[in-house]
PDB file of N, CA and C in Angstrom:
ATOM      1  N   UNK A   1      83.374  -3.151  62.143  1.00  0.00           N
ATOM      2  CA  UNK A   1      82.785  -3.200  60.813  1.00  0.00           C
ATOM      3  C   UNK A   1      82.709  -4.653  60.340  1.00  0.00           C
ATOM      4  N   UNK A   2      82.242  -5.123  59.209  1.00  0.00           N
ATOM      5  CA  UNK A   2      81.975  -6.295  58.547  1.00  0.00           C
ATOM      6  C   UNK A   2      83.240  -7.029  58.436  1.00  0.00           C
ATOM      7  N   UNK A   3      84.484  -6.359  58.068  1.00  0.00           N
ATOM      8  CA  UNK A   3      85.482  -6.686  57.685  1.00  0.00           C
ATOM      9  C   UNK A   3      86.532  -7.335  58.856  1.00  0.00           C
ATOM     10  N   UNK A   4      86.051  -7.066  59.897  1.00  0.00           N
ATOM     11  CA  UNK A   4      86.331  -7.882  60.911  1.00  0.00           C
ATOM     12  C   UNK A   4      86.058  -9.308  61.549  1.00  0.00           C
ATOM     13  N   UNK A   5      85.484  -9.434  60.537  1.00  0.00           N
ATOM     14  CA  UNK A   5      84.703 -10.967  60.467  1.00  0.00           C
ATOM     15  C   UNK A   5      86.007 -12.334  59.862  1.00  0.00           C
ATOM     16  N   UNK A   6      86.263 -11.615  59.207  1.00  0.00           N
ATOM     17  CA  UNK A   6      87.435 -12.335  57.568  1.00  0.00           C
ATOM     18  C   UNK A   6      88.387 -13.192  58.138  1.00  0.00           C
ATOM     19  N   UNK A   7      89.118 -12.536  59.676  1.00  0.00           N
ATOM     20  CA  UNK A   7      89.845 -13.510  59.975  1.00  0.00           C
ATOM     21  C   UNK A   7      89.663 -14.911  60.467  1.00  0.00           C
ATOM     22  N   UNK A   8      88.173 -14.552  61.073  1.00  0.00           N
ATOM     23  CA  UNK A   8      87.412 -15.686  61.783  1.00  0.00           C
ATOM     24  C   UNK A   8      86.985 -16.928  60.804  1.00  0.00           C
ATOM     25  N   UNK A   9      86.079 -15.962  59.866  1.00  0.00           N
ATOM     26  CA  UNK A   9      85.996 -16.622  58.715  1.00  0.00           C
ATOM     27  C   UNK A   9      86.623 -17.861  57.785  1.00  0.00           C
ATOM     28  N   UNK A  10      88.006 -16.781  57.832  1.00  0.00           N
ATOM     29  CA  UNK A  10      88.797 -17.746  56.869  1.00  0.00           C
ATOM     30  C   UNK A  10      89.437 -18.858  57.696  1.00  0.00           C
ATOM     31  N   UNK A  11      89.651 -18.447  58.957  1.00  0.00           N
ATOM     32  CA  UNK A  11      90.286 -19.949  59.987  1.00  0.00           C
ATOM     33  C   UNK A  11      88.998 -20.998  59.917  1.00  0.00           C
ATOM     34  N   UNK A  12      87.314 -20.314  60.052  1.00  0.00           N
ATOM     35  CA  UNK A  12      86.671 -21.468  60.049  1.00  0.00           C
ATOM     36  C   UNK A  12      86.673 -22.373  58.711  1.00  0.00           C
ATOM     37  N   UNK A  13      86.295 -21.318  57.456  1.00  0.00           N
ATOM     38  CA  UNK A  13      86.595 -21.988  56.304  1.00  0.00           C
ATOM     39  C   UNK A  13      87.657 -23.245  56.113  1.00  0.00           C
ATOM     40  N   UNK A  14      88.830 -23.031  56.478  1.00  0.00           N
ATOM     41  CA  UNK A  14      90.025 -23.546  56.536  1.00  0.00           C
ATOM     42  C   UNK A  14      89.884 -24.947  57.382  1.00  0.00           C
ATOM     43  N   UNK A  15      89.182 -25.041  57.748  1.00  0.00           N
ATOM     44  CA  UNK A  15      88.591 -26.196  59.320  1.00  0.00           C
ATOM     45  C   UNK A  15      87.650 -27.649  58.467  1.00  0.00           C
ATOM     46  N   UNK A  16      86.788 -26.082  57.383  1.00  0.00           N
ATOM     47  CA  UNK A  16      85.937 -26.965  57.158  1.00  0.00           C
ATOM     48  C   UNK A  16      86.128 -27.704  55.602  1.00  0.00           C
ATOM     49  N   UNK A  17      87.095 -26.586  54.969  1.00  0.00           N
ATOM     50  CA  UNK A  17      87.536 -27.156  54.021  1.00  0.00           C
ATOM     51  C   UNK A  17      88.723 -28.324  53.607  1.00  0.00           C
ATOM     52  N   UNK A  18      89.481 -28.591  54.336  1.00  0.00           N
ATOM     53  CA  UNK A  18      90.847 -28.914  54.810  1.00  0.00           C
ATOM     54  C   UNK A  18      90.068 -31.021  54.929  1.00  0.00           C
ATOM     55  N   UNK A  19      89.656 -31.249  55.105  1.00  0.00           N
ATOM     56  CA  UNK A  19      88.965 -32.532  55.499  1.00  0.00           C
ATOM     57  C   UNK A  19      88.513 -32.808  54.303  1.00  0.00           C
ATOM     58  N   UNK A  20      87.951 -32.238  53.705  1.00  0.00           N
ATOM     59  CA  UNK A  20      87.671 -32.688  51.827  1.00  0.00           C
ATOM     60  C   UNK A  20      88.843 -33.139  50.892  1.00  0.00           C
ATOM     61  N   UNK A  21      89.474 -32.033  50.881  1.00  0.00           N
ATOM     62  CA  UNK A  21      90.703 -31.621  49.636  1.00  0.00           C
ATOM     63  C   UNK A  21      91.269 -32.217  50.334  1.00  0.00           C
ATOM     64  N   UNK A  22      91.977 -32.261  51.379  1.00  0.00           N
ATOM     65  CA  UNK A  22      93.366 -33.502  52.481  1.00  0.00           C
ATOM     66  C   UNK A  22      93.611 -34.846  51.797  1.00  0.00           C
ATOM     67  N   UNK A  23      92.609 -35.852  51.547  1.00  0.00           N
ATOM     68  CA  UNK A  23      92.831 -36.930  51.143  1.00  0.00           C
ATOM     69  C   UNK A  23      93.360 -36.859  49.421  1.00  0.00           C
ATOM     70  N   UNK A  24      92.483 -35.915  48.748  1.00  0.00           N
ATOM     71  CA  UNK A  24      93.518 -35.771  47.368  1.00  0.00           C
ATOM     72  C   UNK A  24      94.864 -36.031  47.368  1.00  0.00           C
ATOM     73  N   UNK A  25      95.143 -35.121  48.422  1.00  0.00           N
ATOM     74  CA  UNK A  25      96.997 -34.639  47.553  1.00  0.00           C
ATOM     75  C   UNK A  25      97.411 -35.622  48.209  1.00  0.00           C
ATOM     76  N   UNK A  26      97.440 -36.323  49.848  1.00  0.00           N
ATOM     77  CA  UNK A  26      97.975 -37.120  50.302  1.00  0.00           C
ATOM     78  C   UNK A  26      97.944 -38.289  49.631  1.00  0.00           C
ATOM     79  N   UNK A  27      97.187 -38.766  48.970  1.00  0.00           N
ATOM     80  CA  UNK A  27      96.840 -40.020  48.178  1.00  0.00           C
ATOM     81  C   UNK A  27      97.826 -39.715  46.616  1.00  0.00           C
ATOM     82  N   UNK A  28      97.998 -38.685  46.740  1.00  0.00           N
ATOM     83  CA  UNK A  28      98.943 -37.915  45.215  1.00  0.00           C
ATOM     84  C   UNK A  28     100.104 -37.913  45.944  1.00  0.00           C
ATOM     85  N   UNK A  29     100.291 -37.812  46.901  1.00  0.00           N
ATOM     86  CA  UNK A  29     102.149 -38.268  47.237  1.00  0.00           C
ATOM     87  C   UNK A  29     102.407 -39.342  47.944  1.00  0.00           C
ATOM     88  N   UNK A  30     101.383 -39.968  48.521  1.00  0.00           N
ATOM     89  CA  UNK A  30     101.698 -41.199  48.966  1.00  0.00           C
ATOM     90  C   UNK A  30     101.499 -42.374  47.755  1.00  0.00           C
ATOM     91  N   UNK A  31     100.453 -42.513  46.925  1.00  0.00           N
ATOM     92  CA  UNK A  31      99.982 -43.611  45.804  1.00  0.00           C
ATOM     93  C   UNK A  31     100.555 -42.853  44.279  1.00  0.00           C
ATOM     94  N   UNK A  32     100.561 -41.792  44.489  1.00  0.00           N
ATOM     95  CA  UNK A  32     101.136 -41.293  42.778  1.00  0.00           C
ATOM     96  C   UNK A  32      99.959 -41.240  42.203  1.00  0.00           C
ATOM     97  N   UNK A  33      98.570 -41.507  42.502  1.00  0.00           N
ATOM     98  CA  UNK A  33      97.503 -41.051  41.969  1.00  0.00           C
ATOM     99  C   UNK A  33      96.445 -40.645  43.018  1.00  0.00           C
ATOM    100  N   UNK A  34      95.242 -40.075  42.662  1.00  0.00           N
ATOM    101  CA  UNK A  34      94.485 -39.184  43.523  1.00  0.00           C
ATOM    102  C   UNK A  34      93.214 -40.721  43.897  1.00  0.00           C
ATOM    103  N   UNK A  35      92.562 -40.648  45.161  1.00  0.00           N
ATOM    104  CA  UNK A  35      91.894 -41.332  45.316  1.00  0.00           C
ATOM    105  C   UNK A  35      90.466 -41.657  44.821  1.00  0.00           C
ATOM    106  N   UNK A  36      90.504 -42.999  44.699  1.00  0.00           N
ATOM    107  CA  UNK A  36      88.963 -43.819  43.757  1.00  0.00           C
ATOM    108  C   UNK A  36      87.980 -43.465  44.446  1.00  0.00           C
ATOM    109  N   UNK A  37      86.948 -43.575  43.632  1.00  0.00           N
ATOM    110  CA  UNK A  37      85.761 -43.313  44.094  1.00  0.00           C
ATOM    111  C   UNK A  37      85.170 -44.369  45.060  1.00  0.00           C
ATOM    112  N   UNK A  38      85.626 -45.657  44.871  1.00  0.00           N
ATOM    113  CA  UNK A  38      85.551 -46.854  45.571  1.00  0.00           C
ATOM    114  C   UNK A  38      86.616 -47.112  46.354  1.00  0.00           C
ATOM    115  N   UNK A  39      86.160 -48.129  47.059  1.00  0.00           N
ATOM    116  CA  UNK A  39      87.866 -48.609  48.522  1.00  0.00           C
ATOM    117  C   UNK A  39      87.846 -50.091  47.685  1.00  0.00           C
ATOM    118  N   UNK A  40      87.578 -50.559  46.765  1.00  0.00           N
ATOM    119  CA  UNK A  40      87.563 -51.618  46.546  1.00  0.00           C
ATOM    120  C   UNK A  40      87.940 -52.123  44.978  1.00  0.00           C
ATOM    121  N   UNK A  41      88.904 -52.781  44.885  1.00  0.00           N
ATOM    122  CA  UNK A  41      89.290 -53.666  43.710  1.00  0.00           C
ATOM    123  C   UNK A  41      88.284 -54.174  43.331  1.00  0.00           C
ATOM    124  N   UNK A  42      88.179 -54.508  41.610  1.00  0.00           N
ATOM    125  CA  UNK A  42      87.583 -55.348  41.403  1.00  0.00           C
ATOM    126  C   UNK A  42      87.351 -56.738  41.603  1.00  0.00           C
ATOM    127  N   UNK A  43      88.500 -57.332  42.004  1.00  0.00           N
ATOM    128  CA  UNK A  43      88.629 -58.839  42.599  1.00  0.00           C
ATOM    129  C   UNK A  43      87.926 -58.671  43.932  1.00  0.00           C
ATOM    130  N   UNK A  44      88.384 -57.792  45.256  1.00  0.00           N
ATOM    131  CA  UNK A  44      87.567 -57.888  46.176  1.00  0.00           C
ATOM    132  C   UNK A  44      85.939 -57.180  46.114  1.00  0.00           C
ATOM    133  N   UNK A  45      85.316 -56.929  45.359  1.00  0.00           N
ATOM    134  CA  UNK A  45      84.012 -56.493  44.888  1.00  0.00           C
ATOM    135  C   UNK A  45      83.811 -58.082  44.627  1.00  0.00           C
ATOM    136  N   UNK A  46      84.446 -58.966  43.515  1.00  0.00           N
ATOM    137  CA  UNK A  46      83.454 -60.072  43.071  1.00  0.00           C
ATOM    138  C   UNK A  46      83.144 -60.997  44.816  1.00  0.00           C
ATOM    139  N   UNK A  47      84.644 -61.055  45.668  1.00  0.00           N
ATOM    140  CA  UNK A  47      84.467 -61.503  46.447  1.00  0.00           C
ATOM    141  C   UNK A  47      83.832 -61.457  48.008  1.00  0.00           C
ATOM    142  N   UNK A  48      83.517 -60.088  47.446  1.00  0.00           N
ATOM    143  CA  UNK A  48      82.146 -59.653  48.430  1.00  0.00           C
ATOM    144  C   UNK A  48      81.331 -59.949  48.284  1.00  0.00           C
ATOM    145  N   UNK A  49      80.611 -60.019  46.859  1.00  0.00           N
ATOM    146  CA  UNK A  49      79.286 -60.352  46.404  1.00  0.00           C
ATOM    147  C   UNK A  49      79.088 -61.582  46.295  1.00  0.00           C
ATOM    148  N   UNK A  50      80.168 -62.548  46.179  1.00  0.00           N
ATOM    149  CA  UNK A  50      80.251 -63.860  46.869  1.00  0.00           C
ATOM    150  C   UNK A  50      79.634 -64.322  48.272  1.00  0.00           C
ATOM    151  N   UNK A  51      80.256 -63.394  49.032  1.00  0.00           N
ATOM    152  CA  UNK A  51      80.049 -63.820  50.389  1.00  0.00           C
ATOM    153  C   UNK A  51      78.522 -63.151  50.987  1.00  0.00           C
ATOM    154  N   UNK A  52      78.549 -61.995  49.740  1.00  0.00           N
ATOM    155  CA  UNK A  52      76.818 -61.471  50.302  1.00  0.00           C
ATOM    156  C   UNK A  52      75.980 -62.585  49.319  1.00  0.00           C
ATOM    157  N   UNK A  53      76.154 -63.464  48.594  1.00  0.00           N
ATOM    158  CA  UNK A  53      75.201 -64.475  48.349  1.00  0.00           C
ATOM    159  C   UNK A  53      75.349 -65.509  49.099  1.00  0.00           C
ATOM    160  N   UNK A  54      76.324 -66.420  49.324  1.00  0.00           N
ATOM    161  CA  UNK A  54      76.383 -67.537  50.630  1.00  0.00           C
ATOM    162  C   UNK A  54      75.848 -67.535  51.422  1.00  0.00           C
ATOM    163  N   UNK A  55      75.786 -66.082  52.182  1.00  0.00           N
ATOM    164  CA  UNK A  55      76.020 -65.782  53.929  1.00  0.00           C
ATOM    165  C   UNK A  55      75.027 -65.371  54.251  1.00  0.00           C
ATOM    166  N   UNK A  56      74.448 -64.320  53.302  1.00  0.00           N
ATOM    167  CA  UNK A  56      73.483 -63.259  52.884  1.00  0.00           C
ATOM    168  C   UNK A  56      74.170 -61.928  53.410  1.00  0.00           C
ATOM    169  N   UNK A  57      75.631 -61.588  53.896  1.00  0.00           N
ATOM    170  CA  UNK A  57      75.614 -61.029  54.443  1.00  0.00           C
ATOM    171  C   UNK A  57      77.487 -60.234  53.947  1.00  0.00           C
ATOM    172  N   UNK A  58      77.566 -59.421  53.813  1.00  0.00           N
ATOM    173  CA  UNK A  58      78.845 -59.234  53.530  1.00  0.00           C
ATOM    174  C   UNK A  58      80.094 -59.510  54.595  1.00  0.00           C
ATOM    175  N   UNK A  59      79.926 -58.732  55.744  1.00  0.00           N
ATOM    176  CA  UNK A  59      81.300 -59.338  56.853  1.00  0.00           C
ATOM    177  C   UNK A  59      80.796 -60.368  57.312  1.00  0.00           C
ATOM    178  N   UNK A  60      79.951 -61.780  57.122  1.00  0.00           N
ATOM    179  CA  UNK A  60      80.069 -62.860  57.685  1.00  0.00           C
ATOM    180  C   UNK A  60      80.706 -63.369  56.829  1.00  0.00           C
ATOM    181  N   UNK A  61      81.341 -64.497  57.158  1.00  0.00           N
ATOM    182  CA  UNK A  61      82.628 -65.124  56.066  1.00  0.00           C
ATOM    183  C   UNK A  61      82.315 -66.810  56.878  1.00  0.00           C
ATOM    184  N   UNK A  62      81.882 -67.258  55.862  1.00  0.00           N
ATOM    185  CA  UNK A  62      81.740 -68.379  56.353  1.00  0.00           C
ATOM    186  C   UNK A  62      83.186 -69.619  55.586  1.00  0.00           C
ATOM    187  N   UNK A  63      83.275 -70.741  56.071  1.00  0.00           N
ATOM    188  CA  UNK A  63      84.528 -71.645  54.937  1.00  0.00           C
ATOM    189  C   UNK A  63      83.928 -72.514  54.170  1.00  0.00           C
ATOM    190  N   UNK A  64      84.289 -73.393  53.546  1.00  0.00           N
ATOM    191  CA  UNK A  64      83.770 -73.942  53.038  1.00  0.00           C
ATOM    192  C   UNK A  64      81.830 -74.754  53.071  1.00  0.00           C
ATOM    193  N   UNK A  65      82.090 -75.256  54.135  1.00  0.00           N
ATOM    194  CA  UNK A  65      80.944 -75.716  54.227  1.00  0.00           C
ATOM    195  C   UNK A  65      79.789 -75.144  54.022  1.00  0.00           C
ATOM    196  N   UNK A  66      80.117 -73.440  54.077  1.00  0.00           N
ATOM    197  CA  UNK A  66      78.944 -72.621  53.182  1.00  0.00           C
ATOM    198  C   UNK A  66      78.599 -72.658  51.707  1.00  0.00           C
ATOM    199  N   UNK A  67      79.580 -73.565  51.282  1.00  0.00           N
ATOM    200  CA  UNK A  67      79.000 -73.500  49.706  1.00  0.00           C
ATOM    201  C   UNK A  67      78.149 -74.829  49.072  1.00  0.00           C
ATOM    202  N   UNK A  68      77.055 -75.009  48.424  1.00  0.00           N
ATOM    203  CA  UNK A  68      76.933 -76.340  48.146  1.00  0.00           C
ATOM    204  C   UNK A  68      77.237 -76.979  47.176  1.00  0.00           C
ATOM    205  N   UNK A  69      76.817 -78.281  47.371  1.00  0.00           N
ATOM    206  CA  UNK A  69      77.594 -79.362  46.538  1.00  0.00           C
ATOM    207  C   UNK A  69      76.720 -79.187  45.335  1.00  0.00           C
ATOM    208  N   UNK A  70      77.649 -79.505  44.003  1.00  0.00           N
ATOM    209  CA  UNK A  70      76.723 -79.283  43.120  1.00  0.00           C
ATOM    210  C   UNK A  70      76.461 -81.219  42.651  1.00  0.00           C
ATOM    211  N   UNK A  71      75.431 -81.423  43.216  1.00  0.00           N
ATOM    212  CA  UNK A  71      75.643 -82.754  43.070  1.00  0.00           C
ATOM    213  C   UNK A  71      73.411 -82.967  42.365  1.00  0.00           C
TER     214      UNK A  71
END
């Protein structure tokens, strides 16, 4: 019958749901709060957008000599 389905069901459910909700609570007992919508501070945001204007590029990181002189 139909109802023989439920166990299958709920193990797949469980598979597919479990990967969403997981990072909540772990981030609630490991940080004491639930996780940001962003991976990123505001300090490292300005200093990305730093390096995506220099470089043009966000993971290139250039040192100094990428910046110019304001002369």
């Amino acid at each position: 019958m139909w109802y023989e389905i439920i166990p299958t069901l709920s193990v797949f459910a469980t598979f597919i749901f479990l990967p969403c909700y997981t990072p909540y609570f772990v981030g609630r007992l490991i940080r004491g709060k639930p996780p940001r919508r962003t991976a990123m501070e505001p300090e490292d945001r300005k200093l990305t957008m730093r390096d995506q204007r220099l470089t043009g590029h966000i993971y290139k990181v250039q040192g100094l000599d990428s910046i110019p002189d304001l002369k």
